[in-house]
N, C-alpha and C. Protein backbone atom coordinates (compact mmCIF):
# COMPACT_ATOMS: atom_id res chain seq x y z
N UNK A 1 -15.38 -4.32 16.49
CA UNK A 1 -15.96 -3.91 15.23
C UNK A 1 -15.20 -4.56 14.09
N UNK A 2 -15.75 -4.49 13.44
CA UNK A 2 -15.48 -5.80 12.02
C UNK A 2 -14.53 -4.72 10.95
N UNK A 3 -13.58 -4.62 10.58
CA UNK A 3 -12.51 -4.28 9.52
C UNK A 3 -12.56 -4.65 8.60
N UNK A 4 -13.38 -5.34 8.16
CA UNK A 4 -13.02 -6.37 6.81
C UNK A 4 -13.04 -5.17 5.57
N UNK A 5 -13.48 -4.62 5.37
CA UNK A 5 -13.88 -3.50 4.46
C UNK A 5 -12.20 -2.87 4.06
N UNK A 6 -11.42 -2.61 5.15
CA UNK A 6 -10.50 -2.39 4.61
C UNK A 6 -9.64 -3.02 4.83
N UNK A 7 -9.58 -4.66 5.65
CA UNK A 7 -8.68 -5.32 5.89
C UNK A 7 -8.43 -6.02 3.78
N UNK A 8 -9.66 -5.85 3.23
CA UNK A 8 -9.94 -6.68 1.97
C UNK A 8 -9.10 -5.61 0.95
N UNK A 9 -8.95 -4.50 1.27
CA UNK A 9 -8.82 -3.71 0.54
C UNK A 9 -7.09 -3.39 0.88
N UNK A 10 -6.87 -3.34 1.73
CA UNK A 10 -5.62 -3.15 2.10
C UNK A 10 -5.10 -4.33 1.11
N UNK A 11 -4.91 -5.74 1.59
CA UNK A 11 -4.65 -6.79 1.25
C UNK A 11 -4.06 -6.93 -0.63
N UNK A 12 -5.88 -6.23 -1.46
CA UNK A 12 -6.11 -6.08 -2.53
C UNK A 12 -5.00 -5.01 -3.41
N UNK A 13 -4.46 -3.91 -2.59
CA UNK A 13 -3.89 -2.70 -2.87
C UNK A 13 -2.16 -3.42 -2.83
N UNK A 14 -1.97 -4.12 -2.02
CA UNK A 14 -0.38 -4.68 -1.73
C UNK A 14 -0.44 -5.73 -2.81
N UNK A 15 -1.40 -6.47 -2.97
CA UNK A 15 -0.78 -7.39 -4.12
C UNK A 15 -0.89 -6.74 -5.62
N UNK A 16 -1.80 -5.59 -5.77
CA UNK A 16 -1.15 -5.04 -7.40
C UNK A 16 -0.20 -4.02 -7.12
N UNK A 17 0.14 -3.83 -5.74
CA UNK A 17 1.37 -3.04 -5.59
C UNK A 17 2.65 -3.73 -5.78
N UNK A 18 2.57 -5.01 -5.80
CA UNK A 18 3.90 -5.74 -5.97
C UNK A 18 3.97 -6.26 -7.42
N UNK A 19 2.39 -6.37 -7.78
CA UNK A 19 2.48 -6.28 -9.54
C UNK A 19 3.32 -5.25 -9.78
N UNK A 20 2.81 -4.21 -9.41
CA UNK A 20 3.60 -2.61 -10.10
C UNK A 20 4.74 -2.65 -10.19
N UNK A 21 5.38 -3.05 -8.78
CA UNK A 21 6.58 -3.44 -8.57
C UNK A 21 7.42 -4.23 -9.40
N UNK A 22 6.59 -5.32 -9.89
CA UNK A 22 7.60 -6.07 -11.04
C UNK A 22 7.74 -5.74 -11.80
N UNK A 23 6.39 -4.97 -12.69
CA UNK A 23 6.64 -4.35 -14.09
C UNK A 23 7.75 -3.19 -13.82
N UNK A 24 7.92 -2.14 -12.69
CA UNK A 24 8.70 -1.70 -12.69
C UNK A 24 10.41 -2.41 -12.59
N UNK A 25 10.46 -3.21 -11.68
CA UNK A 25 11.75 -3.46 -11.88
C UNK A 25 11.59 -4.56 -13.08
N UNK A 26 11.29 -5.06 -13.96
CA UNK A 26 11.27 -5.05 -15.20
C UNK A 26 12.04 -4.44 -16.44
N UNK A 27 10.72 -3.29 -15.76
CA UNK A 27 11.34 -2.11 -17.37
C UNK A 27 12.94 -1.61 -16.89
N UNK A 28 13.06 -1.23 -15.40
CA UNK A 28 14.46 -1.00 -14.95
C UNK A 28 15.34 -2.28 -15.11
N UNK A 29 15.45 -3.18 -15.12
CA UNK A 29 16.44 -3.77 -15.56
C UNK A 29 16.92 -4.00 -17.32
N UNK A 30 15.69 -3.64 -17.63
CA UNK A 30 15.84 -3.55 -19.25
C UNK A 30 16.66 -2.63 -19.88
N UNK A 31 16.12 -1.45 -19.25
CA UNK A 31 16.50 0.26 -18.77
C UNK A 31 18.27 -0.35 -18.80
N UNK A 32 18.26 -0.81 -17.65
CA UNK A 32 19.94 -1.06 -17.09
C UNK A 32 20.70 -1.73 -18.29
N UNK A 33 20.33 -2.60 -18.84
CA UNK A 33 21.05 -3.60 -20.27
C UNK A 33 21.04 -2.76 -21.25
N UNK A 34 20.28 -2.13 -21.77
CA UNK A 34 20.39 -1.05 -22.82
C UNK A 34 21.17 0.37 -22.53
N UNK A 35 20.71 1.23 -21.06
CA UNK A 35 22.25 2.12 -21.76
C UNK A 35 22.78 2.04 -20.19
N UNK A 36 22.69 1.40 -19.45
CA UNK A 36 23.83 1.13 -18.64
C UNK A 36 23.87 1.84 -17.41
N UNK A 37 22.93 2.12 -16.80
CA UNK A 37 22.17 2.35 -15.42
C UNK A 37 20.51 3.11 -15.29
N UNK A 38 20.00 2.72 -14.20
CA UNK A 38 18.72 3.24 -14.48
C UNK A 38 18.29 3.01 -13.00
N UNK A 39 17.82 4.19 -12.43
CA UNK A 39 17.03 4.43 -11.01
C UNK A 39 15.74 3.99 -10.93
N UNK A 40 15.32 2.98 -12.55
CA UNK A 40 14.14 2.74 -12.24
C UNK A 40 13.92 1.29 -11.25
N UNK A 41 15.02 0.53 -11.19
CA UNK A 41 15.20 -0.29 -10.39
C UNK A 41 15.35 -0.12 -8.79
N UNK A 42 15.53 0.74 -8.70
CA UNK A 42 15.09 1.26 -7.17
C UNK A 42 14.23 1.86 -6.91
N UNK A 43 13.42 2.04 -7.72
CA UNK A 43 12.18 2.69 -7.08
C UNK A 43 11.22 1.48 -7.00
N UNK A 44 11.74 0.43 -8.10
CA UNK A 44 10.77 -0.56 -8.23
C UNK A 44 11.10 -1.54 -6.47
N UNK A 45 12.48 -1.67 -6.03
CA UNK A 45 12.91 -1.93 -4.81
C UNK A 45 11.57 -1.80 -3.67
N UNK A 46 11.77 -0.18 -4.02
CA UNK A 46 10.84 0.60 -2.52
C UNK A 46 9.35 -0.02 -2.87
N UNK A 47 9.39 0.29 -4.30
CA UNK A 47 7.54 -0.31 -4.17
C UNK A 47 7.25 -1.66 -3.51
N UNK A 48 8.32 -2.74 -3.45
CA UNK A 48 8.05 -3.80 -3.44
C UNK A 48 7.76 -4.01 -1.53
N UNK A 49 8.80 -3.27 -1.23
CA UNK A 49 8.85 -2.94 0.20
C UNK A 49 7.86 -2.03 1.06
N UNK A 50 7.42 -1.53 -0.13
CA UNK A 50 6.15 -0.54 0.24
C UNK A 50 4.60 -1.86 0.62
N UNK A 51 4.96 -2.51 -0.49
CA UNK A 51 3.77 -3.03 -1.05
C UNK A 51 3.66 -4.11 0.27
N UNK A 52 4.78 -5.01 0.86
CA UNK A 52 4.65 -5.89 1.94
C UNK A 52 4.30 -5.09 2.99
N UNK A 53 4.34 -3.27 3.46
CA UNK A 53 4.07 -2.90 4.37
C UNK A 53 2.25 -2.51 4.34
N UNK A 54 2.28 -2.51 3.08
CA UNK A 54 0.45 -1.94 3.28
C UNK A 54 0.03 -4.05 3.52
N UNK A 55 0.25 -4.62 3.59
CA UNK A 55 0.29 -5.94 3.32
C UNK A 55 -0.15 -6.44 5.18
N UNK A 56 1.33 -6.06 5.58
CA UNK A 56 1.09 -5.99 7.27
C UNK A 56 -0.02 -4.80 8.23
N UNK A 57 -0.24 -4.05 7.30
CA UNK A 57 -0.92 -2.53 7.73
C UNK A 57 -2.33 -3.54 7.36
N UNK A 58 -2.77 -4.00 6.74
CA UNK A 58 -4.38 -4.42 6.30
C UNK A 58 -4.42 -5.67 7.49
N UNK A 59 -3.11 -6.60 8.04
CA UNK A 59 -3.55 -7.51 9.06
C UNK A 59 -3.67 -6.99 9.99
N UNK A 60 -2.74 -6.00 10.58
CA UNK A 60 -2.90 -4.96 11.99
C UNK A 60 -4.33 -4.21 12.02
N UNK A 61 -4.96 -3.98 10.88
CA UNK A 61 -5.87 -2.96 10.96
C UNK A 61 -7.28 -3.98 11.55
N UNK A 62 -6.54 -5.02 11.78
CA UNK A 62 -8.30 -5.77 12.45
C UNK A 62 -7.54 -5.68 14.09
N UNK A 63 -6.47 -5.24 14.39
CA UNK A 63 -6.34 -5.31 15.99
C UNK A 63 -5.85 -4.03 16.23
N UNK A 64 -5.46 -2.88 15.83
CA UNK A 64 -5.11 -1.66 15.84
C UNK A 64 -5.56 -0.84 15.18
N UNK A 65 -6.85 -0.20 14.61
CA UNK A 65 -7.26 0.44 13.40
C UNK A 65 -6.32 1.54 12.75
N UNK A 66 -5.69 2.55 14.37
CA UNK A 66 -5.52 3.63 13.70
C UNK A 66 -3.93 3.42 13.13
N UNK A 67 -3.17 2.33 13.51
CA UNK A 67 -1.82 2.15 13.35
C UNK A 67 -2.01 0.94 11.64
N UNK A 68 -2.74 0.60 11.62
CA UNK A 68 -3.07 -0.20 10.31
C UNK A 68 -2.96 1.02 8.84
N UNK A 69 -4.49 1.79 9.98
CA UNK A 69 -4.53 2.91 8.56
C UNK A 69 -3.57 3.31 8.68
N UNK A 70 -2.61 3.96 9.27
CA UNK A 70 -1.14 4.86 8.49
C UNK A 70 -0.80 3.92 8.37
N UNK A 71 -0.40 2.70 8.08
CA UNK A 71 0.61 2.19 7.39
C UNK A 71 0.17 1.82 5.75
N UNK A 72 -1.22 1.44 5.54
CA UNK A 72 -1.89 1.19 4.79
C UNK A 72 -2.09 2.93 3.61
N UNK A 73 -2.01 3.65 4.71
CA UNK A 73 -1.63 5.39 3.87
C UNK A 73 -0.51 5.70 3.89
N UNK A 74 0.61 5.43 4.51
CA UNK A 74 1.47 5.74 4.19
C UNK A 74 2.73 4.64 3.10
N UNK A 75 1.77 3.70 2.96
CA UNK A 75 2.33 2.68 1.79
C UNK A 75 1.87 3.07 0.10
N UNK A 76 0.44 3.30 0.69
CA UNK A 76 -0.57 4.16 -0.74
C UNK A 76 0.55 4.90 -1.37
N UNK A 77 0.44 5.99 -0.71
CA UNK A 77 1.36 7.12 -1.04
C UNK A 77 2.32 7.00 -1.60
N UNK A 78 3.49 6.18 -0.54
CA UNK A 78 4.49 5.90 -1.23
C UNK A 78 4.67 5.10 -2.33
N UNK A 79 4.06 4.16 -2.72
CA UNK A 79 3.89 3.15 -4.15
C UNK A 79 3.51 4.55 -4.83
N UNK A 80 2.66 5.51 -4.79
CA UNK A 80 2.27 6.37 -6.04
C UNK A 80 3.53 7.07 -6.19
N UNK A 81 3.98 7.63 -5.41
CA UNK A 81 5.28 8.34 -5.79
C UNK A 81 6.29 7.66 -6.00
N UNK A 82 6.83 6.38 -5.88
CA UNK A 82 8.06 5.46 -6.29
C UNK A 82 7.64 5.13 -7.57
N UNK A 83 6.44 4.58 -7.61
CA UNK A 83 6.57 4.37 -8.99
C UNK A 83 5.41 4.69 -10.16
N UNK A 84 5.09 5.76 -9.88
CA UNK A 84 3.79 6.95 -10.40
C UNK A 84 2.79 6.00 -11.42
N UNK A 85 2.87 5.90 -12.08
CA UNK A 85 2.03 5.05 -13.12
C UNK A 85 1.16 3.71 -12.70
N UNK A 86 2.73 2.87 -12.61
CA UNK A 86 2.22 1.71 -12.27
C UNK A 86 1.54 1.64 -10.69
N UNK A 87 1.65 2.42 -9.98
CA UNK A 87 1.01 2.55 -8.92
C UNK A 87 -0.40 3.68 -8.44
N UNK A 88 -0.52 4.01 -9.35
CA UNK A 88 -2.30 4.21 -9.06
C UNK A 88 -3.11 3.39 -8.96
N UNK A 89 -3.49 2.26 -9.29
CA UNK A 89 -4.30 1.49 -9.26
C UNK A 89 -4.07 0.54 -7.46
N UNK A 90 -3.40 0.91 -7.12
CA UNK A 90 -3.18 0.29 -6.00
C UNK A 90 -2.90 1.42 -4.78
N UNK A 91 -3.08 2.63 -5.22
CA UNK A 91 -3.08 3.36 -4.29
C UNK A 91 -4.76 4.22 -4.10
N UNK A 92 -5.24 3.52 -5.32
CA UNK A 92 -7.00 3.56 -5.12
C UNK A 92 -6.98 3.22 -4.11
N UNK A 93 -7.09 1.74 -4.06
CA UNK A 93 -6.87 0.69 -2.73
C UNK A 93 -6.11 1.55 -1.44
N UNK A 94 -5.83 1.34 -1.57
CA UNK A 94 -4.62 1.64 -0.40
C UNK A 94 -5.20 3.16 0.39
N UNK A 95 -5.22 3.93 -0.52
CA UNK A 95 -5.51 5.22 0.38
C UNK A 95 -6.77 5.39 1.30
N UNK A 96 -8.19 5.09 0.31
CA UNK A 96 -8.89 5.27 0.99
C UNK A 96 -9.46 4.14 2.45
N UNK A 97 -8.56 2.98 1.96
CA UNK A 97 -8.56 1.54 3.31
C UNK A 97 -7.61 2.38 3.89
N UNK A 98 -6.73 3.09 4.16
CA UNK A 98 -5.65 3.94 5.65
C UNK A 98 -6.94 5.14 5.79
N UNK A 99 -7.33 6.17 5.00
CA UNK A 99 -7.88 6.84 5.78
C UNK A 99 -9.63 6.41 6.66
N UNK A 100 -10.23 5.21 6.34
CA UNK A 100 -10.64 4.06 6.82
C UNK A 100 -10.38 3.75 8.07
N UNK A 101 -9.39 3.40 7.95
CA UNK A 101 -8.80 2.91 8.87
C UNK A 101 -8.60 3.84 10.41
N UNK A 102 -8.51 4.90 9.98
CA UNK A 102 -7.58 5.94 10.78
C UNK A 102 -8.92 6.75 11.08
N UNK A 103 -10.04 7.37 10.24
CA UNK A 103 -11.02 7.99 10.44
C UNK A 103 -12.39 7.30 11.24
N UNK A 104 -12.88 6.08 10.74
CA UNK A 104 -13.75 5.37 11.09
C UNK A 104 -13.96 5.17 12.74
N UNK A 105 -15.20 5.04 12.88
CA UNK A 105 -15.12 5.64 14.72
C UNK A 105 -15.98 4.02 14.66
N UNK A 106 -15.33 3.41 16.29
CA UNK A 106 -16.13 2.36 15.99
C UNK A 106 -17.88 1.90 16.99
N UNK A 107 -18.03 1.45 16.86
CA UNK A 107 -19.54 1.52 17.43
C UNK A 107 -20.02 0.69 18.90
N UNK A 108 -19.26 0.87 19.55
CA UNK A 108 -19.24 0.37 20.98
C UNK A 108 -20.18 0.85 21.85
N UNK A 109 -21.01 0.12 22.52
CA UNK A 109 -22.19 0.91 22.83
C UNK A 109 -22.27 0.95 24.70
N UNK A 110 -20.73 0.55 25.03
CA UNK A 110 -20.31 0.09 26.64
C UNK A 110 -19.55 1.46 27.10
N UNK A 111 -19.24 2.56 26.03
CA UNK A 111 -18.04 2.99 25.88
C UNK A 111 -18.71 4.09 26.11
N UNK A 112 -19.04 4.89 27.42
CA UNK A 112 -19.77 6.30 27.80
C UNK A 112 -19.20 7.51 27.55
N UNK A 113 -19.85 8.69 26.75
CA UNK A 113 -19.11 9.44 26.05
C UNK A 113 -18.77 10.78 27.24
């Protein structure tokens, strides 16, 4: 059965997740020069690391569906909570391609119930 639906979407969700990621570690290093530490640079870290895993989760999800979608949901997630703002727009993406992924039954017609 054909994935593309959320292999496109997965894919789509990791690369403005690593946008997010820069603007965040961005503003955190700015953060850091002005008063002299800031945790926003590690969260921007995890997003970035988040963002290569929904990345590998959207290629797995054309040979493993249900191990694609959690990674592809459990990357969603985590980009929204590391770095809240800048990561909604990519956890649009992201969430509903893992539960996609993970829910979607596929249509095999060899496969006797």
């Amino acid at each position: 059965m054909s994935r593309l639906t959320e292999m496109i979407l997965g894919i789509l969700g990791g690369l403005l997740g690593f946008g997010g990621a820069f603007l965040a570690l961005f503003i955190g290093t700015v953060d850091e020069v002005v008063s002299g530490s800031s945790e926003i640079s590690s969260l921007g870290v995890s997003a970035f690391l988040f963002s290569a895993l929904a990345i590998i989760g959207a290629i797995v999800v054309k040979f493993k569906a249900k191990l694609g979608g959690g990674l592809m949901l459990i990357s969603g997630i985590a980009i929204l909570v590391s770095i809240s703002l800048f990561g909604v727009i990519p956890a649009l993406f992201l969430i509903p391609a893992g539960l996609m992924g993970i829910l979607r039954k596929s249509k095999n017609p060899n496969v006797a119930v």
